[in-house]
Protein backbone atom coordinates (compact mmCIF):
# COMPACT_ATOMS: atom_id res chain seq x y z
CA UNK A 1 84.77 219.51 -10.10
CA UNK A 2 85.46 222.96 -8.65
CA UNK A 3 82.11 224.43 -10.02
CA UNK A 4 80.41 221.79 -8.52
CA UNK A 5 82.41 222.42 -4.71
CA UNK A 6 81.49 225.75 -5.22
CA UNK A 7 77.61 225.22 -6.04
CA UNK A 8 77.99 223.24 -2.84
CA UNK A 9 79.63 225.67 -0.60
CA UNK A 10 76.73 228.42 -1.81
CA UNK A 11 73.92 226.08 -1.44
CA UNK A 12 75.02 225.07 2.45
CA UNK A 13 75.81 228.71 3.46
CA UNK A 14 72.28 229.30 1.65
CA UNK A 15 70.54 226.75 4.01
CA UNK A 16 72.65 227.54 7.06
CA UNK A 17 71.44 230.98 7.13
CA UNK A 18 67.86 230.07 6.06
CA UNK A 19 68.60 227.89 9.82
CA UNK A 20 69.53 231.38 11.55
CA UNK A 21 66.87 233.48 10.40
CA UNK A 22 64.30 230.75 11.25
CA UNK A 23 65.97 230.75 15.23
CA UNK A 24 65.88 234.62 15.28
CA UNK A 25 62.41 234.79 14.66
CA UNK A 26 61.73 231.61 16.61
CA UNK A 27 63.27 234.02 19.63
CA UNK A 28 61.24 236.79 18.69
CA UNK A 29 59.78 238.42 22.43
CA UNK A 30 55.96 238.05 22.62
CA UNK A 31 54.17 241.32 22.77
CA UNK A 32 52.54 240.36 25.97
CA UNK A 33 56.11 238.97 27.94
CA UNK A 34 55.33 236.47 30.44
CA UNK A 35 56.10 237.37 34.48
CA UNK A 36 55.93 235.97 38.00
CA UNK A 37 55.16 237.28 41.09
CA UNK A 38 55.66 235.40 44.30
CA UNK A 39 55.51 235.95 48.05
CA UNK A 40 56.30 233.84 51.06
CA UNK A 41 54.93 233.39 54.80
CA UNK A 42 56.44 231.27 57.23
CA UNK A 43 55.34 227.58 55.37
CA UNK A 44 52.68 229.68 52.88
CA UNK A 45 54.44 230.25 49.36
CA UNK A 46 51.91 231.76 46.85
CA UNK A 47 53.09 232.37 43.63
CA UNK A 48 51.76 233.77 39.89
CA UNK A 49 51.94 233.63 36.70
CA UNK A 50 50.85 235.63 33.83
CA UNK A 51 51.03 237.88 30.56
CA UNK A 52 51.34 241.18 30.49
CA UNK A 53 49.34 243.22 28.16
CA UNK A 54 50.51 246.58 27.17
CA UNK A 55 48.53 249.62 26.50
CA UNK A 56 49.93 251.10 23.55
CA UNK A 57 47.90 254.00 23.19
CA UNK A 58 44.88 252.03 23.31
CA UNK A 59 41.86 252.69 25.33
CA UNK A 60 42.04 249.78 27.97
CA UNK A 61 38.78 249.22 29.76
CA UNK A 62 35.09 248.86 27.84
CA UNK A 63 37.52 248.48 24.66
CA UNK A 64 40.38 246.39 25.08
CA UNK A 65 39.07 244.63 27.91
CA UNK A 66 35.35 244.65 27.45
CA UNK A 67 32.87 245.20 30.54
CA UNK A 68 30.90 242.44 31.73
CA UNK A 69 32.38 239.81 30.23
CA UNK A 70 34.95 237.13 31.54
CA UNK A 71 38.75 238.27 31.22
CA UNK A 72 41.80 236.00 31.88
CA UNK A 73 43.34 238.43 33.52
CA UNK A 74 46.26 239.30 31.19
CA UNK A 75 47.03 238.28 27.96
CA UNK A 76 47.85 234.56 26.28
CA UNK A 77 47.20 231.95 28.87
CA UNK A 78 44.80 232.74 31.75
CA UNK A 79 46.45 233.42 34.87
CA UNK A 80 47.50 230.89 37.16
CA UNK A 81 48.59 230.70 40.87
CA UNK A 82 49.53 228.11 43.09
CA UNK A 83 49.18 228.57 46.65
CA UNK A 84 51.19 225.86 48.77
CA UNK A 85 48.97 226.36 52.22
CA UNK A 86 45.25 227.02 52.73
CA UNK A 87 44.54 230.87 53.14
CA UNK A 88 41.89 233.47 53.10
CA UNK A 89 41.18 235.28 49.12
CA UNK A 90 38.85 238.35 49.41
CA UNK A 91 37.85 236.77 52.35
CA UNK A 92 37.11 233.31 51.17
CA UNK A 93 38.86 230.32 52.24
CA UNK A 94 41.15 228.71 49.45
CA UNK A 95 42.41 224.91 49.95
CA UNK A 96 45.83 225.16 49.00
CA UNK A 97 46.56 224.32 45.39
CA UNK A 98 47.14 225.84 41.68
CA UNK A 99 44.16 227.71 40.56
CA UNK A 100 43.17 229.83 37.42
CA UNK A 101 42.25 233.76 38.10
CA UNK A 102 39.52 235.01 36.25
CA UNK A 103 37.97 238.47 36.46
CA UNK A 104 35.31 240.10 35.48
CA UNK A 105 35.56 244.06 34.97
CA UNK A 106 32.99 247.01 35.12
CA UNK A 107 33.90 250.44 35.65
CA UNK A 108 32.44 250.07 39.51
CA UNK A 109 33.83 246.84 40.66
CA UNK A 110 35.25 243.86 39.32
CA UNK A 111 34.16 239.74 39.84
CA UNK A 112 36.96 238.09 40.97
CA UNK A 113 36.91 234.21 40.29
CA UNK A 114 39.19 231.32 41.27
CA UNK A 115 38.58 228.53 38.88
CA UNK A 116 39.70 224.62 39.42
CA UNK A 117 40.55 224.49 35.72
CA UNK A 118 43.98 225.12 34.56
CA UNK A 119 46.31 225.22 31.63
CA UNK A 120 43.85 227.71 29.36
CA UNK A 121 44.23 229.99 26.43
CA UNK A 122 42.56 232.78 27.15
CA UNK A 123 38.86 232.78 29.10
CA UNK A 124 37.69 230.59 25.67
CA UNK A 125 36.99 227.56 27.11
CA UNK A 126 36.23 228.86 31.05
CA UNK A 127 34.03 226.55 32.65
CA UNK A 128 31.76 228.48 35.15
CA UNK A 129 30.72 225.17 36.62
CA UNK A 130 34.53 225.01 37.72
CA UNK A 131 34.40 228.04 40.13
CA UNK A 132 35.79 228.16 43.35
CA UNK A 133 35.12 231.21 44.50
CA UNK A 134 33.69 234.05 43.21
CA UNK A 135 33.48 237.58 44.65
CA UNK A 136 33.27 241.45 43.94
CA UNK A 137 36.47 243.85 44.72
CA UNK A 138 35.47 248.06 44.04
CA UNK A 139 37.45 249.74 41.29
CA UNK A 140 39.58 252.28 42.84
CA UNK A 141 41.89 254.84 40.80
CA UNK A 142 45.12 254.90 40.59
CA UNK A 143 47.26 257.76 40.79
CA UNK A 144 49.88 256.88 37.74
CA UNK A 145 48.57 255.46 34.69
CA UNK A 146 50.79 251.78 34.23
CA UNK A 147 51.40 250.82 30.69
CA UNK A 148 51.59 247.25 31.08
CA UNK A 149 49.02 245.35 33.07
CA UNK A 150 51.14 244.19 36.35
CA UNK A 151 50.42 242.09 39.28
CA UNK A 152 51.81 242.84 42.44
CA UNK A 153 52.10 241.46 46.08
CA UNK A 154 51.54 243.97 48.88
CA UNK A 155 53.02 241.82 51.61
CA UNK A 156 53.03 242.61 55.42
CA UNK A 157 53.02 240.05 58.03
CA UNK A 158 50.55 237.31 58.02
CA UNK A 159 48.43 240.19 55.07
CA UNK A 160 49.07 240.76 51.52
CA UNK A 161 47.21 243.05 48.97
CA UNK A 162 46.90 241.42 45.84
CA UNK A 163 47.24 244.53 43.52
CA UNK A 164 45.87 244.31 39.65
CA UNK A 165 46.93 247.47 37.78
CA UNK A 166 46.74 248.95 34.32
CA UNK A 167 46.21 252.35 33.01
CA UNK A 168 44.73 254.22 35.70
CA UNK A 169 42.84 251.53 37.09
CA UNK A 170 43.82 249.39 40.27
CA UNK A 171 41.94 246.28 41.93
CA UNK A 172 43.20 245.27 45.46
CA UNK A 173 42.41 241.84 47.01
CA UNK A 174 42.99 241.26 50.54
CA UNK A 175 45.10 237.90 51.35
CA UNK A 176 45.18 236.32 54.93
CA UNK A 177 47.94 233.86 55.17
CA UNK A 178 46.59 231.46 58.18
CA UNK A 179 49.35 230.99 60.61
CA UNK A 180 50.88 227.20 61.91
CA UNK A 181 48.83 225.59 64.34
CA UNK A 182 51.93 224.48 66.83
């Protein structure tokens, strides 16, 4: 009767940490870690979300990220934003709404598209025929070389600079919150 208690007590404390290890790894951090960006004017809240893809010693652009094809702007999920009030993108109007951002790099300039479609892995399935708005920002240098590919918000006023960096490379796209009609 003991033996068998003690087969019992060795099999559950067998299982139970079969339990933990399976959790641990379930936590493991993704190589690319999710992050948000936001800003706010007056009744305008734009906010968005992506994956950030490290460089780890790798060349980034024409390898990594191939020219001249359609990138999601990140890593795992294509990049989404919402935007909670009708403003100007790189000069284009933009109803309000949530929106994927695609982009398509060269070494001179980069496509910038807005795409109705959301919830994607990747650019697999992007549906062209789904475009909002598509336009070309130019490829300007930056100064420090950023290991992970971050978004930031430039904001000023009724203005923000939408800034896409990684390694030495930055895109900036011009945002023109439009301001209450009283």
């Amino acid at each position: 009767m003991v033996q068998a208690m003690y087969r019992f007590l060795i099999l559950f404390v067998l299982l139970a940490s079969a339990g933990v290890a399976e959790a641990q790894q379930a936590v493991k951090p993704r190589p690319s870690p999710t992050a948000i960006v936001t800003v706010r004017y007056k009744d305008t809240y734009l906010k968005l979300t992506y994956s950030q893809p490290h460089k780890r010693g790798r060349e980034v652009f024409g390898k990594l990220v191939p020219f001249n094809e359609v990138w999601r702007t990140g890593a795992n999920e294509a990049t989404e934003f919402t935007i909670t009030k009708d403003a100007y993108i790189g000069g284009n109007l933009v109803p309000a709404g949530t929106y994927s951002l695609f982009t398509i790099p060269t070494p001179e300039k980069w496509t910038i598209i807005i795409n109705k479609e959301n919830g994607l892995w990747g650019s697999y399935n992007y549906n062209p025929k789904l475009d909002l708005v598509r336009f070309d920002i130019p490829v300007t240098e930056n100064t420090v070389a950023y290991e992970a590919f971050t978004i930031t918000l430039d904001h000023r006023n009724n203005v923000a600079d939408l800034l896409l960096v990684w390694d030495k490379t930055k895109i900036v796209i011009p945002i023109q919150f439009i301001e209450p009609k009283l």
